[in-house]
PDB file of N, CA and C in Angstrom:
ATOM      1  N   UNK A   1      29.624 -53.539  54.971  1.00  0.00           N
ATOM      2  CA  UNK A   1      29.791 -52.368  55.823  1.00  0.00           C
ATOM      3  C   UNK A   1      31.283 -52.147  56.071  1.00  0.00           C
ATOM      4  N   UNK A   2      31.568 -50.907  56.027  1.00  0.00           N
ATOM      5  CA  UNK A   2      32.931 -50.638  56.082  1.00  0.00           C
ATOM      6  C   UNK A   2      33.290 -50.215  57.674  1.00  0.00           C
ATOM      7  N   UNK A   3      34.655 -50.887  57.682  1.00  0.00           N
ATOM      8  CA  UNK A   3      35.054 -50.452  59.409  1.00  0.00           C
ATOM      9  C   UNK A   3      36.374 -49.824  59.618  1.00  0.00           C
ATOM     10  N   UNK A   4      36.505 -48.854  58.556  1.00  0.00           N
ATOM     11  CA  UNK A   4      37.161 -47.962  58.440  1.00  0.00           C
ATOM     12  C   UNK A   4      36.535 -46.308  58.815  1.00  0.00           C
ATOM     13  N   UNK A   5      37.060 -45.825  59.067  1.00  0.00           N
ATOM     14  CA  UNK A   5      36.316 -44.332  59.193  1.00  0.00           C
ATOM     15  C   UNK A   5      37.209 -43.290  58.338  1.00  0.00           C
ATOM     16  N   UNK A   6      36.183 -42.541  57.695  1.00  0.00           N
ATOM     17  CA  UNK A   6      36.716 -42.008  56.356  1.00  0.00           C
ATOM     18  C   UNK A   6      36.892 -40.535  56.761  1.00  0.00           C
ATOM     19  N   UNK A   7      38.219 -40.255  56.239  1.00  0.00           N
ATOM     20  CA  UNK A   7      38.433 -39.030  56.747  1.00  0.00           C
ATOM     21  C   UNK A   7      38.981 -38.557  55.284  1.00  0.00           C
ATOM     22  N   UNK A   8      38.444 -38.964  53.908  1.00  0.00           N
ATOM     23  CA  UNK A   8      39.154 -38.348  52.729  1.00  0.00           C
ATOM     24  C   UNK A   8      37.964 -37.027  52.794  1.00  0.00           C
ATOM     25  N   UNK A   9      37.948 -35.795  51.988  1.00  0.00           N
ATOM     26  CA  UNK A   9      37.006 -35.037  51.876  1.00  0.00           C
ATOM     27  C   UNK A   9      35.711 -36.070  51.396  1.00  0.00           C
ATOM     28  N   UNK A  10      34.581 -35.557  51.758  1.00  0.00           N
ATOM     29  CA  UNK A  10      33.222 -36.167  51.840  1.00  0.00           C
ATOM     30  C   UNK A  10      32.003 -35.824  51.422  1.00  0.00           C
ATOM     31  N   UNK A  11      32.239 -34.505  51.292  1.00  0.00           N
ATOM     32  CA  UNK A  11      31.324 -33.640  51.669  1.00  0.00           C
ATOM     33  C   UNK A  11      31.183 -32.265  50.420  1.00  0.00           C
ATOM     34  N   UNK A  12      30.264 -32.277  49.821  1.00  0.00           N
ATOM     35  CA  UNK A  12      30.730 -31.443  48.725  1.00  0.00           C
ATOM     36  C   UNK A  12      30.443 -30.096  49.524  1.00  0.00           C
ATOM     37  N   UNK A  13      29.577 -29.798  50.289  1.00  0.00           N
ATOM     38  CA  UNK A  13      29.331 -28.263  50.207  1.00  0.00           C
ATOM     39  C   UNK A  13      30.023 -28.169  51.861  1.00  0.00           C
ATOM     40  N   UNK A  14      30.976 -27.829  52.363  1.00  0.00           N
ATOM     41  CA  UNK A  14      30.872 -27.577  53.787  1.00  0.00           C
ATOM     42  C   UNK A  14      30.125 -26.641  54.263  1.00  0.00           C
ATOM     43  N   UNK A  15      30.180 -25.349  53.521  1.00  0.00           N
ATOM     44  CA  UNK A  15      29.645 -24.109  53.780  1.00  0.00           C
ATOM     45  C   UNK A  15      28.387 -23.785  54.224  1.00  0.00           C
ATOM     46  N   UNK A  16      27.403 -24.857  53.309  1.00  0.00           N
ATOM     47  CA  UNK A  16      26.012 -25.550  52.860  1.00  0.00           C
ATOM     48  C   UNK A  16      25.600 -26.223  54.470  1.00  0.00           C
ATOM     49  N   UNK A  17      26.578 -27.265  55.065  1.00  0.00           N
ATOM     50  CA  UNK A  17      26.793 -27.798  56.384  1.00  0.00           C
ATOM     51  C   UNK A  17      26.744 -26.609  57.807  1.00  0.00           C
ATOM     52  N   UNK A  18      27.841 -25.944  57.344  1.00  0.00           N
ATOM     53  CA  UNK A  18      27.890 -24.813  58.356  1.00  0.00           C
ATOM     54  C   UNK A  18      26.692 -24.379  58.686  1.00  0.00           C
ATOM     55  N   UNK A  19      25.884 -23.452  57.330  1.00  0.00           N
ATOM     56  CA  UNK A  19      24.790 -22.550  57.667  1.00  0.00           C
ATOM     57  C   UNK A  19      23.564 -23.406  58.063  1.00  0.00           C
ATOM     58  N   UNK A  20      23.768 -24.571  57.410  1.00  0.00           N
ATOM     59  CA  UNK A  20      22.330 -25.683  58.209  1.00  0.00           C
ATOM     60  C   UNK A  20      22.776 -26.212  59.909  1.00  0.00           C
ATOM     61  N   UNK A  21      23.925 -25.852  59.686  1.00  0.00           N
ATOM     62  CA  UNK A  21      23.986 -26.279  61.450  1.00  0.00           C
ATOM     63  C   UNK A  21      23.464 -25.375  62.335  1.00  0.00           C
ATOM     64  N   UNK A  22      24.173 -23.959  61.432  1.00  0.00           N
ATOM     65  CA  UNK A  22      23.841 -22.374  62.067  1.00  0.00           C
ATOM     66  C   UNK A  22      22.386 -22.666  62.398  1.00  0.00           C
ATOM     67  N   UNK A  23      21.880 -22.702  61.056  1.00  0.00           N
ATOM     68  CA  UNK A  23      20.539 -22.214  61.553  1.00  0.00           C
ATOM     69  C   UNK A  23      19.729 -23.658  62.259  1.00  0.00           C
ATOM     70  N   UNK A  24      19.838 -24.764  62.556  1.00  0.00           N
ATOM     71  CA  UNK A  24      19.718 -25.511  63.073  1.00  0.00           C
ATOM     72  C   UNK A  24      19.551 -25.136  65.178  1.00  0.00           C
ATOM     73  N   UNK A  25      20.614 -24.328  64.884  1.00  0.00           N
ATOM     74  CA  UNK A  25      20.799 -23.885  66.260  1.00  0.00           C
ATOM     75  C   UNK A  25      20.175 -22.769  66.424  1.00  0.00           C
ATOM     76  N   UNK A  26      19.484 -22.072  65.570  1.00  0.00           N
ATOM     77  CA  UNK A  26      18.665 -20.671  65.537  1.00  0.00           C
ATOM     78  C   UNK A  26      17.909 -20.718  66.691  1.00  0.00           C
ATOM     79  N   UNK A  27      17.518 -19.470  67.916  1.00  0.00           N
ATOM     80  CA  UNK A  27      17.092 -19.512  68.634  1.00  0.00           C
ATOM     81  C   UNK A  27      16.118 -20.617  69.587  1.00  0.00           C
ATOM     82  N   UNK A  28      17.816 -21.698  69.968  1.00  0.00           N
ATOM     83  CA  UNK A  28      17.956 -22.263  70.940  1.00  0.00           C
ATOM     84  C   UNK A  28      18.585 -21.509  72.306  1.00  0.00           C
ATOM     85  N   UNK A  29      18.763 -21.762  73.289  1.00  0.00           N
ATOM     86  CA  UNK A  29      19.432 -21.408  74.330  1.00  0.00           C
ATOM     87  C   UNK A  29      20.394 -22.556  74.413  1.00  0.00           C
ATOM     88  N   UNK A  30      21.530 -22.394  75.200  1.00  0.00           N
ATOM     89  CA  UNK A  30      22.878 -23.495  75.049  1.00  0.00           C
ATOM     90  C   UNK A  30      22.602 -24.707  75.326  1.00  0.00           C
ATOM     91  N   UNK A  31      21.350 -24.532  76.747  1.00  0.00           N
ATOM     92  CA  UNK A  31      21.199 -26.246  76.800  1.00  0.00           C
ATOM     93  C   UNK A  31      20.142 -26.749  75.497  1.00  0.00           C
ATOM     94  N   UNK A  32      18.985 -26.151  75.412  1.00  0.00           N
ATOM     95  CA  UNK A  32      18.885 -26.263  73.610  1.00  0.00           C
ATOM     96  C   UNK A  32      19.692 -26.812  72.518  1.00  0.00           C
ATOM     97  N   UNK A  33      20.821 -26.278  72.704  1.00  0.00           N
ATOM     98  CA  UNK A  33      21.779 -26.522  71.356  1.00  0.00           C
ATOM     99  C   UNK A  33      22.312 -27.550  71.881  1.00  0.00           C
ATOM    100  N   UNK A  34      23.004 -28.133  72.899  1.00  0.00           N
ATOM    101  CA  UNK A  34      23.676 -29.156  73.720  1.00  0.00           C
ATOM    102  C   UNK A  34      22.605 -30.541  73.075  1.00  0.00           C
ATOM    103  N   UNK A  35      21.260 -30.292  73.595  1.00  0.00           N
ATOM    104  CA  UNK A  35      20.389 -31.661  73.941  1.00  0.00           C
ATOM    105  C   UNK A  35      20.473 -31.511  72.247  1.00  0.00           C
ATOM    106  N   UNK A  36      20.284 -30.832  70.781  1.00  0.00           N
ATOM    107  CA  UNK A  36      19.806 -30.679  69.675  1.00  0.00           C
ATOM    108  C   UNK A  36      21.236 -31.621  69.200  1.00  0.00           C
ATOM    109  N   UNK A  37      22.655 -31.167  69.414  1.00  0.00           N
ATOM    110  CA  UNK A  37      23.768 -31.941  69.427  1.00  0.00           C
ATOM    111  C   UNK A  37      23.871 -33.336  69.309  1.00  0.00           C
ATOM    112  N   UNK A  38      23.195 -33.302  70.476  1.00  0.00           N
ATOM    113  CA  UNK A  38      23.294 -34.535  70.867  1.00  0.00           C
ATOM    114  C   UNK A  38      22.545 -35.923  70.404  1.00  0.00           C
ATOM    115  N   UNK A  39      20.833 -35.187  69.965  1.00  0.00           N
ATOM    116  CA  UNK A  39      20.057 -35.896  69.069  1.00  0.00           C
ATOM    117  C   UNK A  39      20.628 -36.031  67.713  1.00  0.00           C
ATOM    118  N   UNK A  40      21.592 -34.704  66.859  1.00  0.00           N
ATOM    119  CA  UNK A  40      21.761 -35.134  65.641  1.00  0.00           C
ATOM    120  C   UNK A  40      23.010 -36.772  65.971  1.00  0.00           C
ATOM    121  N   UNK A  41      23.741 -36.860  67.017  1.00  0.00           N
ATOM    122  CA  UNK A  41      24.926 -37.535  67.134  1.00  0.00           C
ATOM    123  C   UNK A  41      24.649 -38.790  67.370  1.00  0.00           C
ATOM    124  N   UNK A  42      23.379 -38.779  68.351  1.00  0.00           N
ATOM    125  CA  UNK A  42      22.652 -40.415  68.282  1.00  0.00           C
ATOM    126  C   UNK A  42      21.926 -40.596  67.119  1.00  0.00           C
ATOM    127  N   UNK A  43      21.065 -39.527  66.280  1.00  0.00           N
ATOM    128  CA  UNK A  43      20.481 -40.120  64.672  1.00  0.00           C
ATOM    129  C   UNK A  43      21.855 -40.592  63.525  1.00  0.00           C
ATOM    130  N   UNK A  44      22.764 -39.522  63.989  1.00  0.00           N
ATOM    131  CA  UNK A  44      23.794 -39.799  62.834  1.00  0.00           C
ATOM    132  C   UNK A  44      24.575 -41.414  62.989  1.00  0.00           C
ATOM    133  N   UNK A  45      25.231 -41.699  64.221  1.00  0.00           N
ATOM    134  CA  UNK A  45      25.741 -42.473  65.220  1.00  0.00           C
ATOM    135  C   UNK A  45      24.852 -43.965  64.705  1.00  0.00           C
ATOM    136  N   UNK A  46      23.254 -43.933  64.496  1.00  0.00           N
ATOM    137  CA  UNK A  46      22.445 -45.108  64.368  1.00  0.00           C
ATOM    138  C   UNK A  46      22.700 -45.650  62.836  1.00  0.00           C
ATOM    139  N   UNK A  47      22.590 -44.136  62.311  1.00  0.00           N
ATOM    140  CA  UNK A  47      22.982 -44.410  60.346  1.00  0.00           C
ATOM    141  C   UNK A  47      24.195 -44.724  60.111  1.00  0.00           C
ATOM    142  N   UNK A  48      25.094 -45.108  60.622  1.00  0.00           N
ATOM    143  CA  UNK A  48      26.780 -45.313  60.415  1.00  0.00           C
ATOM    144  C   UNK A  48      26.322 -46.899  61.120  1.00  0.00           C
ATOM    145  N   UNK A  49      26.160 -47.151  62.563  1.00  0.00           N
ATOM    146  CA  UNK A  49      25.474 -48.149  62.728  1.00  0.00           C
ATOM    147  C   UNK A  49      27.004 -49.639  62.863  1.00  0.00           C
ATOM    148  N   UNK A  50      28.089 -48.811  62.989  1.00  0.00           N
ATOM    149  CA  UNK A  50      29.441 -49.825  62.905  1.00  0.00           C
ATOM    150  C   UNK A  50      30.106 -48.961  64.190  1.00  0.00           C
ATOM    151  N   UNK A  51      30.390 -49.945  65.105  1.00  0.00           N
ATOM    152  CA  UNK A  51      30.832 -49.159  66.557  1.00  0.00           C
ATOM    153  C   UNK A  51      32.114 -49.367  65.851  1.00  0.00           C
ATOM    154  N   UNK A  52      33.310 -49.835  65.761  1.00  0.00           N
ATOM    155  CA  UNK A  52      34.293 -49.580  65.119  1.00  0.00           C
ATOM    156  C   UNK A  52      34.613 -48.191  64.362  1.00  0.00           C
ATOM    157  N   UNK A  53      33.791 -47.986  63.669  1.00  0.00           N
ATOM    158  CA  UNK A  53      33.857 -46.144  63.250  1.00  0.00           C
ATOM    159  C   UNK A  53      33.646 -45.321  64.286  1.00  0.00           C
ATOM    160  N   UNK A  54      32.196 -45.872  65.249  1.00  0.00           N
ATOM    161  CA  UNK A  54      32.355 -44.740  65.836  1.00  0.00           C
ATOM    162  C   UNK A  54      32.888 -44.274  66.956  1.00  0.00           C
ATOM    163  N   UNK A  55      33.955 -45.548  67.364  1.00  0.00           N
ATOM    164  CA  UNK A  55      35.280 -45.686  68.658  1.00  0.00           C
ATOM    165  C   UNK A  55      36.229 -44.781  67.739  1.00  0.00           C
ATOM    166  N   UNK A  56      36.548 -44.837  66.196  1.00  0.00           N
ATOM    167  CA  UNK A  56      37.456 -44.266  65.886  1.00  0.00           C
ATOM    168  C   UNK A  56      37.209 -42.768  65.484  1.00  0.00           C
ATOM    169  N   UNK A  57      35.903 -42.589  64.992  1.00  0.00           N
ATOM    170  CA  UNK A  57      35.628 -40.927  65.601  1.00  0.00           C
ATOM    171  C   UNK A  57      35.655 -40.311  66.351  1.00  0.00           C
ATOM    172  N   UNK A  58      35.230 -40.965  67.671  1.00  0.00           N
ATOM    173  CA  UNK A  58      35.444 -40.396  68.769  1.00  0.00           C
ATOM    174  C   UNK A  58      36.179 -40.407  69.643  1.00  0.00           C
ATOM    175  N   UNK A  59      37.836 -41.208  69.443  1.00  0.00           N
ATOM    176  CA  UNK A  59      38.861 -41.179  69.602  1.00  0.00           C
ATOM    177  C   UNK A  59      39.598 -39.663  68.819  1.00  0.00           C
ATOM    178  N   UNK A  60      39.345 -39.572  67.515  1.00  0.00           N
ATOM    179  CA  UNK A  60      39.774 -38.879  66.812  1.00  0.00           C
ATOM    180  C   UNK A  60      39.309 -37.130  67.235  1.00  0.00           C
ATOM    181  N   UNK A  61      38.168 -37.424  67.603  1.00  0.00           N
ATOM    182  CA  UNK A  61      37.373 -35.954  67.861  1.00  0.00           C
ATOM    183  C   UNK A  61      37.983 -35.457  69.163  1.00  0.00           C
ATOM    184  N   UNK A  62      38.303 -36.541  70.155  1.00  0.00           N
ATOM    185  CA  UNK A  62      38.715 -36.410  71.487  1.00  0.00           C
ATOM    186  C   UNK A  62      40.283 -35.827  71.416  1.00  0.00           C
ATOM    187  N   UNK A  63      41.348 -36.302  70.428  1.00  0.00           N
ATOM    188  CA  UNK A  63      42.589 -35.754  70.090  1.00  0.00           C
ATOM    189  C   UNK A  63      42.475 -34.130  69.630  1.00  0.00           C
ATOM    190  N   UNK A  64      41.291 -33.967  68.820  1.00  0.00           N
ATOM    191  CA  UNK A  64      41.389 -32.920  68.103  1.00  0.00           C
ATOM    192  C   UNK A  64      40.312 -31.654  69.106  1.00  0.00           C
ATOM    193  N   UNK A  65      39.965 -32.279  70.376  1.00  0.00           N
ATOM    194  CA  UNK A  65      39.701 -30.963  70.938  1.00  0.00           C
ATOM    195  C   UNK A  65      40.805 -30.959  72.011  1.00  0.00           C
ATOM    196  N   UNK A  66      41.602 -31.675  72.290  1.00  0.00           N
ATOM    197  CA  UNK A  66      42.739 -31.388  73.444  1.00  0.00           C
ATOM    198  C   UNK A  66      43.874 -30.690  72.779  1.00  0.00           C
ATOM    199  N   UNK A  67      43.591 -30.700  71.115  1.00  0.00           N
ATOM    200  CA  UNK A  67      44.752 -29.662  70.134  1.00  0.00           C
ATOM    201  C   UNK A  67      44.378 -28.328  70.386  1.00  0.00           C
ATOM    202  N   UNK A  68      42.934 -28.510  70.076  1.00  0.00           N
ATOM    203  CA  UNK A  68      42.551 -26.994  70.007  1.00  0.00           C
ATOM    204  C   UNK A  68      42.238 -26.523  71.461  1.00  0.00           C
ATOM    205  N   UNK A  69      41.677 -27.090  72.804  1.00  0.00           N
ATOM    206  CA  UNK A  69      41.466 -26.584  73.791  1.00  0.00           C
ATOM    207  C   UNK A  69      41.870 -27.466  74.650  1.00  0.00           C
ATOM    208  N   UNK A  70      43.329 -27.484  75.125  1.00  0.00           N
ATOM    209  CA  UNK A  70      44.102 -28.493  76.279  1.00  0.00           C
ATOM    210  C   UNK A  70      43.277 -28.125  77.286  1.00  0.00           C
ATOM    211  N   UNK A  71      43.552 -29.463  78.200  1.00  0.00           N
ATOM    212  CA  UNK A  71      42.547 -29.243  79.660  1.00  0.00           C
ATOM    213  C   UNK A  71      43.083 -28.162  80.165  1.00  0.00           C
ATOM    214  N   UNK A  72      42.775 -27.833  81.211  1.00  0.00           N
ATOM    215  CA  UNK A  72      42.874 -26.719  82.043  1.00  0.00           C
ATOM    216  C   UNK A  72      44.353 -27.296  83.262  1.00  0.00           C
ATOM    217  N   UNK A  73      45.745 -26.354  83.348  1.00  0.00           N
ATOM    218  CA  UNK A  73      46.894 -27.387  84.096  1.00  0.00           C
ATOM    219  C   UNK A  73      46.447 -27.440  85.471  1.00  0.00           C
TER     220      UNK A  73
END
């Protein structure tokens, strides 16, 4: 098991990703989509299954929403 977290491209189709997320979220309401989130993140989270990756994803995810949306001053 690897305890690295891979950030080379991964993923052949993103686009393919997008529209299955889209429609994944197809007439949910927000807390809908929130709790649906959250189940794919604990199924995905169990299949990776190395807390080491997933301290460093979610370190990483946590940098990259304070880029795109700083707290509030």
């Amino acid at each position: 098991m690897s305890s690295n977290l891979n950030l080379a491209q991964n993923l052949d189709d993103f686009e393919a990703l997008y529209m299955l997320l889209d429609d994944s979220h197809a007439g949910f309401d927000v807390g809908q989509q929130q709790i649906f989130n959250s189940q794919l993140l604990l199924l995905l989270s169990n299949h990776i299954g190395d807390m080491t990756v997933l301290r460093d994803a979610c370190a990483l995810a946590r940098v990259k929403v304070e880029m795109i949306r700083p707290a509030a001053a």
